[in-house]
N, C-alpha and C. Protein backbone atom coordinates (compact mmCIF):
# COMPACT_ATOMS: atom_id res chain seq x y z
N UNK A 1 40.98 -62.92 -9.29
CA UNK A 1 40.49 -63.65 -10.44
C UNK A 1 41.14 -65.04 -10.42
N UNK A 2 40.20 -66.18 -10.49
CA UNK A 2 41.04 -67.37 -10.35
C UNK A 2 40.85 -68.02 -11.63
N UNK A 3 41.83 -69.11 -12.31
CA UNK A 3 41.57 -69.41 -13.30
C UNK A 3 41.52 -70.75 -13.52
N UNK A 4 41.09 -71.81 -13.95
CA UNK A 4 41.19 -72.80 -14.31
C UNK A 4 41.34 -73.31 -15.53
N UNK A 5 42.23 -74.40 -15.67
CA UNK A 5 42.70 -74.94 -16.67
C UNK A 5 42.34 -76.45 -16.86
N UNK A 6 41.84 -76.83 -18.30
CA UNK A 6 41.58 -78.48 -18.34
C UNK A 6 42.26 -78.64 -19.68
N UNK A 7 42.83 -80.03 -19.21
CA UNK A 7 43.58 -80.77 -20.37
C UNK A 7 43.01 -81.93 -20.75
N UNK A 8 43.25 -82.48 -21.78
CA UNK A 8 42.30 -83.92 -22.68
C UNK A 8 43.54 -84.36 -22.64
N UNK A 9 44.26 -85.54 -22.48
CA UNK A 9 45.47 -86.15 -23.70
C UNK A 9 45.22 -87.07 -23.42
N UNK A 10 45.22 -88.11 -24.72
CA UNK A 10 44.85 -88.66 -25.22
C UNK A 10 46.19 -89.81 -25.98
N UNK A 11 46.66 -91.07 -25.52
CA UNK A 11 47.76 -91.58 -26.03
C UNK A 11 46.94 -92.57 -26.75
N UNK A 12 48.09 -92.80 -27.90
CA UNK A 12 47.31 -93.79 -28.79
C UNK A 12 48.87 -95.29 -28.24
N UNK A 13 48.10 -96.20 -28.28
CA UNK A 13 48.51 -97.27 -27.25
C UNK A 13 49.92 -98.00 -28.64
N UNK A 14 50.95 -98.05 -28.41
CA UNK A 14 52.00 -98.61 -29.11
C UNK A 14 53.14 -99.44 -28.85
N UNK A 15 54.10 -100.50 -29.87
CA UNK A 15 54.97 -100.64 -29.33
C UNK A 15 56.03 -100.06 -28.23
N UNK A 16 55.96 -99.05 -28.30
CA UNK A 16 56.79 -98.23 -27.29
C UNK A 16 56.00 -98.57 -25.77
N UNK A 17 54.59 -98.23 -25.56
CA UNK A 17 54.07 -98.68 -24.71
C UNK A 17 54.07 -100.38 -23.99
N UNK A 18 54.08 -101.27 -25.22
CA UNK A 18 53.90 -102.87 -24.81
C UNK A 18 55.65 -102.97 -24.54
N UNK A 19 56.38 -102.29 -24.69
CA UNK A 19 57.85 -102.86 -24.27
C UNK A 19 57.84 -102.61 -23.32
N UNK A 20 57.11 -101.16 -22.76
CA UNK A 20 57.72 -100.69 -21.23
C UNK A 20 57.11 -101.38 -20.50
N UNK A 21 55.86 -102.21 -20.86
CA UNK A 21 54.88 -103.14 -19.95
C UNK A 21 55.52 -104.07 -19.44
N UNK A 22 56.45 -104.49 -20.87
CA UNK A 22 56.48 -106.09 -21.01
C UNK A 22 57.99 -105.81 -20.46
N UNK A 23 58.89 -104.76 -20.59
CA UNK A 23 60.07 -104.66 -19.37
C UNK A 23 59.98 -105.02 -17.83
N UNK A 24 58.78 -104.48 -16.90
CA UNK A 24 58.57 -104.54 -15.71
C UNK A 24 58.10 -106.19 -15.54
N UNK A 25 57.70 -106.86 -16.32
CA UNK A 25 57.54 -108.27 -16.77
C UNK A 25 59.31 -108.80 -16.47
N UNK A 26 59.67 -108.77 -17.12
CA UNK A 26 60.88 -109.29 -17.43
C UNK A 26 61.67 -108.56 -16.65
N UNK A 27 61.89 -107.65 -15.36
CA UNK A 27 62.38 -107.32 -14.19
C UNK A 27 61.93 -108.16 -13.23
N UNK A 28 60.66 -108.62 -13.05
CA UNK A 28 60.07 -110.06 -12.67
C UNK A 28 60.80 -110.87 -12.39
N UNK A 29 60.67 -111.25 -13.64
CA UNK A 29 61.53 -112.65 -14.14
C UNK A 29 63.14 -112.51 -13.95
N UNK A 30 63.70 -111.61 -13.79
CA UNK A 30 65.08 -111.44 -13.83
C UNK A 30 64.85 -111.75 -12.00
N UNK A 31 64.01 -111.61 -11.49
CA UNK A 31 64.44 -111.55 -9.92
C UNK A 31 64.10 -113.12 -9.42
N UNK A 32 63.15 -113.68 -10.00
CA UNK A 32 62.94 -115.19 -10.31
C UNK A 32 64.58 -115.68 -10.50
N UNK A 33 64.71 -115.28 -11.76
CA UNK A 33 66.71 -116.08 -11.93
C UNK A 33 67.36 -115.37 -10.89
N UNK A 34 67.61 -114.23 -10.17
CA UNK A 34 68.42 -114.23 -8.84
C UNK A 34 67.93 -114.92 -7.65
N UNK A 35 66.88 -115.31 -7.45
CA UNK A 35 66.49 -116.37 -6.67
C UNK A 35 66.46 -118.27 -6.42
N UNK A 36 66.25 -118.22 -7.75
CA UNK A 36 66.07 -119.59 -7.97
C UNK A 36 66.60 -120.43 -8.96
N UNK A 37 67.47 -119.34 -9.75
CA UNK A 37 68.37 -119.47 -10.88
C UNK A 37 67.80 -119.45 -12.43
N UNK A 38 66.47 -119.33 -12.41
CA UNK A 38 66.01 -119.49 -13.49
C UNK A 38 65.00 -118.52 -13.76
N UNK A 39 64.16 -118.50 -15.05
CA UNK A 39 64.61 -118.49 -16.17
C UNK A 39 66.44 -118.09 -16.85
N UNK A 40 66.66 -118.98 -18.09
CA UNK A 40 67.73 -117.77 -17.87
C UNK A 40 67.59 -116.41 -18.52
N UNK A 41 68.75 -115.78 -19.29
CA UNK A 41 68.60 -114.61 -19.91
C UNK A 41 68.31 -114.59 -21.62
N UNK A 42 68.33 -115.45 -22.28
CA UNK A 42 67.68 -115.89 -23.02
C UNK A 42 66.49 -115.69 -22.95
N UNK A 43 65.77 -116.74 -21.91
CA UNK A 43 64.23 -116.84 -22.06
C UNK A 43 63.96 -115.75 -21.47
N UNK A 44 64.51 -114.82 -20.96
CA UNK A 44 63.64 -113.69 -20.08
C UNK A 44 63.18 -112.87 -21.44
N UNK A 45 64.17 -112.56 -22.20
CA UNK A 45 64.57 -112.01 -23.44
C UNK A 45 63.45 -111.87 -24.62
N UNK A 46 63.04 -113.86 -24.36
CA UNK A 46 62.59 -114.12 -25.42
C UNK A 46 61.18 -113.90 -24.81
N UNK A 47 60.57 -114.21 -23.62
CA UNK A 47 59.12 -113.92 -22.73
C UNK A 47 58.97 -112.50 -22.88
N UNK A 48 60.12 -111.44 -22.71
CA UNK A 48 59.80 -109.99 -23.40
C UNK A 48 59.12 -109.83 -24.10
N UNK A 49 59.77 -110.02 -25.38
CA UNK A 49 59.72 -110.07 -26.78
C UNK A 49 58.30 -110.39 -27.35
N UNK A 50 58.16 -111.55 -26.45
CA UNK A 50 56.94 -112.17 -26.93
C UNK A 50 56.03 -111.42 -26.06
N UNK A 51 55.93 -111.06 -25.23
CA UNK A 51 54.77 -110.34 -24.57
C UNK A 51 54.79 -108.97 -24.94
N UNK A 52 55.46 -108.15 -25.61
CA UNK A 52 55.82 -106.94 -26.38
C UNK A 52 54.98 -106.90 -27.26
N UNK A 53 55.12 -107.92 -28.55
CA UNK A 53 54.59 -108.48 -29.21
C UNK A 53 52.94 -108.45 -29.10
N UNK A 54 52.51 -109.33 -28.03
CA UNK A 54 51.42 -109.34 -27.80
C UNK A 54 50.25 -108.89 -27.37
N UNK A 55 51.07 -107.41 -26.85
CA UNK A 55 50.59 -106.83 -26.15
C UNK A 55 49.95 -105.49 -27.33
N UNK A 56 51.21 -105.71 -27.96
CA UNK A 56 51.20 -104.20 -29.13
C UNK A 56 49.59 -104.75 -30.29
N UNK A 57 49.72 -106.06 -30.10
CA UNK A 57 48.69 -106.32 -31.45
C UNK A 57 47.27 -106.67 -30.35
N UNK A 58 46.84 -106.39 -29.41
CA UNK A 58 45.86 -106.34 -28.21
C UNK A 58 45.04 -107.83 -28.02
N UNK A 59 46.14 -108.80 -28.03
CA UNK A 59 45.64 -110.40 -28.12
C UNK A 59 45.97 -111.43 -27.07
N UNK A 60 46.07 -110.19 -26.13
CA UNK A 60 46.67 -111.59 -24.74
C UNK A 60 45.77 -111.26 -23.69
N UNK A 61 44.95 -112.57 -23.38
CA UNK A 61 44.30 -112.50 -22.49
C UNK A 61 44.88 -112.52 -20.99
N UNK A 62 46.01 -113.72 -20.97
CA UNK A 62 46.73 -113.54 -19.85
C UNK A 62 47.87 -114.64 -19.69
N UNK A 63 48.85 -114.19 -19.24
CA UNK A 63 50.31 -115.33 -18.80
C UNK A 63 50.90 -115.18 -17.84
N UNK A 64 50.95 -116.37 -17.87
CA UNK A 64 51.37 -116.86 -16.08
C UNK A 64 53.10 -117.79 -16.17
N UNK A 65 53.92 -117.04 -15.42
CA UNK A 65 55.40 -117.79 -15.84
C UNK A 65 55.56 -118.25 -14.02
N UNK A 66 56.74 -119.28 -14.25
CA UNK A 66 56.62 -119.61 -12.97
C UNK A 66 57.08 -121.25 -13.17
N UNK A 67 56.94 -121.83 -11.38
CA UNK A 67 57.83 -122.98 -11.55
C UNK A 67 56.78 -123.88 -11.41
N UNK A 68 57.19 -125.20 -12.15
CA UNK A 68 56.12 -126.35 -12.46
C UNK A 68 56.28 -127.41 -11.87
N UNK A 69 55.88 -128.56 -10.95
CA UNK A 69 56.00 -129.52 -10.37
C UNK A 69 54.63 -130.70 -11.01
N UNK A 70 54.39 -131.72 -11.23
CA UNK A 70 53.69 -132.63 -11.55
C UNK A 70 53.02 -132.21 -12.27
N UNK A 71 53.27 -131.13 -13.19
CA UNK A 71 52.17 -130.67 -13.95
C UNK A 71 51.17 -129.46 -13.39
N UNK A 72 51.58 -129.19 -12.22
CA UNK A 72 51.27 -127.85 -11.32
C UNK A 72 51.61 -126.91 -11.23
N UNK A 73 51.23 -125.34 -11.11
CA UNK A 73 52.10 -124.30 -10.46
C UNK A 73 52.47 -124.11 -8.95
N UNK A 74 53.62 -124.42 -8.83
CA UNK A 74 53.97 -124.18 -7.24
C UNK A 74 54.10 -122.76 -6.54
N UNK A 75 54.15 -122.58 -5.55
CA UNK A 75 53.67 -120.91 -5.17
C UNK A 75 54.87 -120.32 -5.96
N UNK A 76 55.74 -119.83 -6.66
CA UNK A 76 56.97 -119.63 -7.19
C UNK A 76 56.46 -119.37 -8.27
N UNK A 77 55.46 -118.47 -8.79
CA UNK A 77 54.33 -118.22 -9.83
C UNK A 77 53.56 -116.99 -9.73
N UNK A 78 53.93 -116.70 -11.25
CA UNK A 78 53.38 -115.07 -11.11
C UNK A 78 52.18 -115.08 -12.36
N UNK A 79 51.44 -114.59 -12.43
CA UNK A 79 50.16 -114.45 -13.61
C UNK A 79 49.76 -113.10 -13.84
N UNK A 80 49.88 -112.64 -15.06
CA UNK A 80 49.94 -110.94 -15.76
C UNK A 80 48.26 -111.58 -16.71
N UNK A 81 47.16 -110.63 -15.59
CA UNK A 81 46.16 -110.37 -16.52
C UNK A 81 45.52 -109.26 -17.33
N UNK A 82 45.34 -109.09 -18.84
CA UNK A 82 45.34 -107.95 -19.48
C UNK A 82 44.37 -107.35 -18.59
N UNK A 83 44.77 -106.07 -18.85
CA UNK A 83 43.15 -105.72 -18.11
C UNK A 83 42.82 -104.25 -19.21
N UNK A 84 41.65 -103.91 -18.76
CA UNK A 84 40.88 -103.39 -20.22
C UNK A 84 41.30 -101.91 -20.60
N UNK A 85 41.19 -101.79 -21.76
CA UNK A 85 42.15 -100.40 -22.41
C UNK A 85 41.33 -99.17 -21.59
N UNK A 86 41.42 -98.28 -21.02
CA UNK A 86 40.87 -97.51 -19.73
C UNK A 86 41.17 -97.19 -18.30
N UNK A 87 41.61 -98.66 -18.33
CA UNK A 87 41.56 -98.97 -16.75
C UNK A 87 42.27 -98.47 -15.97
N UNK A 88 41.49 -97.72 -15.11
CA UNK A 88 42.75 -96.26 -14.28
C UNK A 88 43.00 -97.27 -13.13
N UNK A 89 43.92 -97.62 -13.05
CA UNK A 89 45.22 -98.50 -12.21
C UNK A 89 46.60 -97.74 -11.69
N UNK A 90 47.34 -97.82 -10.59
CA UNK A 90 48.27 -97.56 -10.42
C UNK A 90 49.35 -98.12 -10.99
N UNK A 91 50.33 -97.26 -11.91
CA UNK A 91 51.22 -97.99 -12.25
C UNK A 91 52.51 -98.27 -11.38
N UNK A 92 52.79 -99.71 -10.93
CA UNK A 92 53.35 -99.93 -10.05
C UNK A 92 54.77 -100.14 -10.39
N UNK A 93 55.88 -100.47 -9.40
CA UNK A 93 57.43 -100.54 -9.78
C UNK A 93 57.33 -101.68 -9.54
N UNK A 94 57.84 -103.07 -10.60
CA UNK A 94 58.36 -103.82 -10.32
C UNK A 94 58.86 -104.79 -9.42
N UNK A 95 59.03 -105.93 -8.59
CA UNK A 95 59.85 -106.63 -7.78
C UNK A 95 58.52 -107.45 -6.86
N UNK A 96 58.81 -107.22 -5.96
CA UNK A 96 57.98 -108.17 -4.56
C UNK A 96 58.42 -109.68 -4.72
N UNK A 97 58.72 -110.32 -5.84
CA UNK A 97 58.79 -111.71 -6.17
C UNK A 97 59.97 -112.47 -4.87
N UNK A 98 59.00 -113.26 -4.13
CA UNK A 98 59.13 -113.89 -3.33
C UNK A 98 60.20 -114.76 -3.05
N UNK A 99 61.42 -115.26 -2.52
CA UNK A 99 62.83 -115.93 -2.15
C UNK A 99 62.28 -116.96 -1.68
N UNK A 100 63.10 -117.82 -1.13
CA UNK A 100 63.18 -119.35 -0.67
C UNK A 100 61.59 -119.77 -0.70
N UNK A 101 60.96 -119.97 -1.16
CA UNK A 101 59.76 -121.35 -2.25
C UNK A 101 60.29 -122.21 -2.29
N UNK A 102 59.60 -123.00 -2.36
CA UNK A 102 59.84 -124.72 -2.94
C UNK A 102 59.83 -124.89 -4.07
N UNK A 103 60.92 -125.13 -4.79
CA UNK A 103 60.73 -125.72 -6.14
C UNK A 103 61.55 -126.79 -6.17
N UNK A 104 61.69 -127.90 -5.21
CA UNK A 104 62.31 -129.16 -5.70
C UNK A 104 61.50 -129.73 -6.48
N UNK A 105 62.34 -130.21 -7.38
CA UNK A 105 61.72 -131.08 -8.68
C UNK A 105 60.93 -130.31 -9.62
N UNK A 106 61.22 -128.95 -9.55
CA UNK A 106 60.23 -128.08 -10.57
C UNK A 106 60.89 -127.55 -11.82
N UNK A 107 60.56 -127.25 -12.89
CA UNK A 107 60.80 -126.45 -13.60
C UNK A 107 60.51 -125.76 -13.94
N UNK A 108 60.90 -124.31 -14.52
CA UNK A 108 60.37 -122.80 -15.13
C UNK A 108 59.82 -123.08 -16.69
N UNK A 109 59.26 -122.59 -16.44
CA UNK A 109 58.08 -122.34 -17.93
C UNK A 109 56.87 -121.24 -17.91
N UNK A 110 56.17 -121.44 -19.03
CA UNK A 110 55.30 -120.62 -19.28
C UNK A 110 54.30 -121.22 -19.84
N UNK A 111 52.77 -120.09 -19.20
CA UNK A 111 51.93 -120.44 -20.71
C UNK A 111 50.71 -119.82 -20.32
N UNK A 112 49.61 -119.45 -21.65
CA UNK A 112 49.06 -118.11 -21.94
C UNK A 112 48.27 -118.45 -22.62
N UNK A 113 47.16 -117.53 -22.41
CA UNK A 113 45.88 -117.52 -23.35
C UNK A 113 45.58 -116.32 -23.96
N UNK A 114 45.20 -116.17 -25.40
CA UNK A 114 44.84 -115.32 -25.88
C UNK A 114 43.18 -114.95 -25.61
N UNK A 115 42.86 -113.51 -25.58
CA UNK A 115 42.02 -112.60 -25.72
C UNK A 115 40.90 -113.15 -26.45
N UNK A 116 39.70 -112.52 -26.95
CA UNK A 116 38.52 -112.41 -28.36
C UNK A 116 39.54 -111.80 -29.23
N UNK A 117 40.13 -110.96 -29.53
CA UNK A 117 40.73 -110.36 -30.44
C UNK A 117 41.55 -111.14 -31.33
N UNK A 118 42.23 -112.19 -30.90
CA UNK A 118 42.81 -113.10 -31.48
C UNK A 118 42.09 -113.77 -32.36
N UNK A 119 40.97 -114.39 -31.78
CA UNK A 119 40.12 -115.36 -32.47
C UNK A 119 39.74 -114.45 -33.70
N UNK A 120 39.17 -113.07 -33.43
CA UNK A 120 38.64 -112.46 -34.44
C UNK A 120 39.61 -111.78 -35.43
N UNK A 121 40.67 -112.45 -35.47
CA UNK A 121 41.57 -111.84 -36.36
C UNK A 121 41.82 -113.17 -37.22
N UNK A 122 42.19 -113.27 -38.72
CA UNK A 122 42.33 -114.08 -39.87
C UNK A 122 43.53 -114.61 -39.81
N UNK A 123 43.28 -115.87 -39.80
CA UNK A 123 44.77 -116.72 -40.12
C UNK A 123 46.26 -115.94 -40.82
N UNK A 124 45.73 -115.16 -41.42
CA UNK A 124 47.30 -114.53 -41.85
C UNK A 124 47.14 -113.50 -41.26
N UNK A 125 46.58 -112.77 -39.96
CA UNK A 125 47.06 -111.92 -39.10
C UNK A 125 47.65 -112.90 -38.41
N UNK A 126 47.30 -113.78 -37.78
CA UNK A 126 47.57 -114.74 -36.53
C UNK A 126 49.04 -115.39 -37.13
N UNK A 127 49.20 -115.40 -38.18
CA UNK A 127 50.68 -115.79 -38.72
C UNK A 127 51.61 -114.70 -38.60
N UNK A 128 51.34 -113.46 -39.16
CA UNK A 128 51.78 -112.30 -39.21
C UNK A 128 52.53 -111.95 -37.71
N UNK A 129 51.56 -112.13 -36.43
CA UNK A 129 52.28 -111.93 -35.30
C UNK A 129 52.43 -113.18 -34.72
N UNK A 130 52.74 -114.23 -35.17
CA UNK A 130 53.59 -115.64 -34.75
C UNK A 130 54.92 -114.96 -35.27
N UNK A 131 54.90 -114.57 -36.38
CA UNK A 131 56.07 -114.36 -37.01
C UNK A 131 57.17 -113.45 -35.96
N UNK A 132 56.48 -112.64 -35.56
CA UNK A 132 56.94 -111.39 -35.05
C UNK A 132 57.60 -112.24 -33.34
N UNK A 133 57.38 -113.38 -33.20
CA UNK A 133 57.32 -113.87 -31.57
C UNK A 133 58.57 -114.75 -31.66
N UNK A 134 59.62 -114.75 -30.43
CA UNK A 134 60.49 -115.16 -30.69
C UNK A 134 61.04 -116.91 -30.47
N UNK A 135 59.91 -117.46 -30.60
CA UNK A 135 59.58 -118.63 -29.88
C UNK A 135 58.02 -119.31 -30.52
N UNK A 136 57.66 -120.43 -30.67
CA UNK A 136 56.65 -121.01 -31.07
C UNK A 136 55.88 -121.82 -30.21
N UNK A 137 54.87 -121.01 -29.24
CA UNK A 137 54.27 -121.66 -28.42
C UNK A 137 53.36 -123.25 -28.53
N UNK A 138 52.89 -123.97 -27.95
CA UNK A 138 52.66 -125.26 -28.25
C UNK A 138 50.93 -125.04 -27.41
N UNK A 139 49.93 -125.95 -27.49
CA UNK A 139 48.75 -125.76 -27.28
C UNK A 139 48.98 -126.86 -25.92
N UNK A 140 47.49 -126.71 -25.27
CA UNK A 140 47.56 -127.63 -24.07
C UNK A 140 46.75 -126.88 -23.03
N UNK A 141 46.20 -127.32 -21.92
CA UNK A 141 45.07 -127.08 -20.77
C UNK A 141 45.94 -126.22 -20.01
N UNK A 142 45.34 -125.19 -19.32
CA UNK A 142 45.86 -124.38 -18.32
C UNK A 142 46.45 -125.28 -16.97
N UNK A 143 47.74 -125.78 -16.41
CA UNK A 143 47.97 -126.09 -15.47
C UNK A 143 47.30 -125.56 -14.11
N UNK A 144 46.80 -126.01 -13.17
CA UNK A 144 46.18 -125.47 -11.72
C UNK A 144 47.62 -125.37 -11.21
N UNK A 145 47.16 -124.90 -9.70
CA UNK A 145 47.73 -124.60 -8.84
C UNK A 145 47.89 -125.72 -8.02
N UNK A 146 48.87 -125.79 -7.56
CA UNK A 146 49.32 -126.86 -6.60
C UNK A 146 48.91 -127.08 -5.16
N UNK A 147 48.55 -125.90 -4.79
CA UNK A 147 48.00 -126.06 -3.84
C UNK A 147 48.14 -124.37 -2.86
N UNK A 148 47.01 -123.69 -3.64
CA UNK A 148 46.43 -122.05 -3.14
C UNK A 148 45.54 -121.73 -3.45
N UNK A 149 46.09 -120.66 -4.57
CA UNK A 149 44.98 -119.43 -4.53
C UNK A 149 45.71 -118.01 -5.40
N UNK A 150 45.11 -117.39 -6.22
CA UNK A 150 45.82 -116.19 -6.70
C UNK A 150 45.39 -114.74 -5.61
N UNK A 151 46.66 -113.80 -5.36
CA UNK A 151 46.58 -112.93 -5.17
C UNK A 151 46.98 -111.59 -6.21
N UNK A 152 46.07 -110.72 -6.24
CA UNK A 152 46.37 -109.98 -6.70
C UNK A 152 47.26 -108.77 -5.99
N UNK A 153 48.42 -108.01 -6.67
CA UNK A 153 49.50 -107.29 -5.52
C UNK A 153 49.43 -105.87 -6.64
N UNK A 154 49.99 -106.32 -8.14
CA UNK A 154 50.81 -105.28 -8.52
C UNK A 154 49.87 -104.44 -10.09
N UNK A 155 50.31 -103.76 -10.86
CA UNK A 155 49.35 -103.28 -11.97
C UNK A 155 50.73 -102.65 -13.10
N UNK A 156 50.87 -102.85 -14.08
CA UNK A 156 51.93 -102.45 -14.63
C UNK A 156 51.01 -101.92 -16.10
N UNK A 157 51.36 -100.56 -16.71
CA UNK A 157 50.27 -99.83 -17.08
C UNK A 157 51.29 -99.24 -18.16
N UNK A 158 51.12 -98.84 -19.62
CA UNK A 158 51.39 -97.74 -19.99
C UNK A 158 50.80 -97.15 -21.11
N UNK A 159 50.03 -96.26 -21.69
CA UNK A 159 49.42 -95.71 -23.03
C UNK A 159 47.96 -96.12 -22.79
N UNK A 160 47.55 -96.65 -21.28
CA UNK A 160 46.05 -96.92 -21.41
C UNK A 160 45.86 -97.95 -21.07
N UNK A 161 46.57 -98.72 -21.34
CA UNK A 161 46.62 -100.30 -21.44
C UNK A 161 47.56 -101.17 -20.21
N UNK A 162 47.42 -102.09 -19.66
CA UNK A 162 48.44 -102.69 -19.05
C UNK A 162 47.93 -104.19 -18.52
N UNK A 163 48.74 -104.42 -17.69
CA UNK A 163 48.56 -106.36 -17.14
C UNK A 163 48.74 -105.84 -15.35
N UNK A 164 47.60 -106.40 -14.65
CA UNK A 164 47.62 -106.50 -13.27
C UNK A 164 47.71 -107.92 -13.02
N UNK A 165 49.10 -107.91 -12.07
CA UNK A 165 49.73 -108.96 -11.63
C UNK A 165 49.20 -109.70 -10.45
N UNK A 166 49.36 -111.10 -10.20
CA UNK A 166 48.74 -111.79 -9.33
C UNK A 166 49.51 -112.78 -8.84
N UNK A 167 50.07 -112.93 -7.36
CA UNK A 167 50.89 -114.36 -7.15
C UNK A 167 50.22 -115.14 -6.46
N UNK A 168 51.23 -116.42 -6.91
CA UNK A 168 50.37 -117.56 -6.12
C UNK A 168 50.84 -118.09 -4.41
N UNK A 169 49.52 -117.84 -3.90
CA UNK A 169 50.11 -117.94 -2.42
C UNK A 169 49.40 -119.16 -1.97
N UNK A 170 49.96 -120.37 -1.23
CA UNK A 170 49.67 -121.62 -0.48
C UNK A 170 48.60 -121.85 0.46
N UNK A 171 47.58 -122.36 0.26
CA UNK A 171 46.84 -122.12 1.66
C UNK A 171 47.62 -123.02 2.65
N UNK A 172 47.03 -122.29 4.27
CA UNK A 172 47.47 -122.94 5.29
C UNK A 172 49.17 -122.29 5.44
């Protein structure tokens, strides 16, 4: 007699989930500052926080941290795109982030676009989770690439939900 068994479960998507996302994020970034000295631990802290944040209230379309030259991203650049509540992805471990890059004359920063969900939420939601962010982002055009192309490598996943990662690699 053979028997079979089926299970449903079913997670409902939460802070607990957007921290563990937004941790493998900020293991990232921690390997960025053993490389290149930067971000420091502060901002890794505070890019957590804020992507924790953003993740828990389902309003980030996508952010890209990484080093900046003339107003460019230089290959030394990583980009976390939401991807859709469903999406059976491997959840991956952390790291790959790339050593000796060029970043003379660059600096570390960030910056991000929100989702539809954002828009469709009311000025005092959109205050409500400013509030909650540990830092006050500033508006402005998506910087290009300096000179590549995005690859996609990694998928960081938890409660349903997650951000598949993409670096920037140089042509030629």
């Amino acid at each position: 007699m053979s028997m079979s068994y089926t299970t449903n479960e079913s997670e409902t998507f939460s802070i607990i989930h957007a921290r563990r996302i937004a941790s493998r994020v900020a293991t990232d970034l921690l390997r960025f500052q053993s490389f290149y000295g930067f971000p420091s631990d502060k901002s890794i802290d505070d890019y957590e926080e804020e992507l924790a944040v953003l993740l828990n209230h389902d309003v980030l379309a996508w952010v890209e941290y990484g080093f900046q030259r003339d107003g460019k991203w230089t290959e030394a650049t990583v980009r976390y795109t939401a991807l859709p509540g469903g999406t059976l992805v491997a959840n991956d471990d952390p790291g790959k982030i790339r050593p000796n890059l060029d970043i003379a004359g660059a600096h570390f920063t960030s910056f991000l676009d929100y989702n539809v969900n954002w828009s469709n939420k009311s000025q005092a939601e959109r205050g409500a989770i400013a509030a909650q962010r540990p830092f006050t982002r500033g508006t402005g055009s998506e910087p290009p690439l300096e000179n590549g192309y995005w690859v996609n490598d990694l998928n960081y996943t938890a409660g349903g939900r997650g951000l598949g990662r993409a670096t920037a690699r140089r042509f030629g």
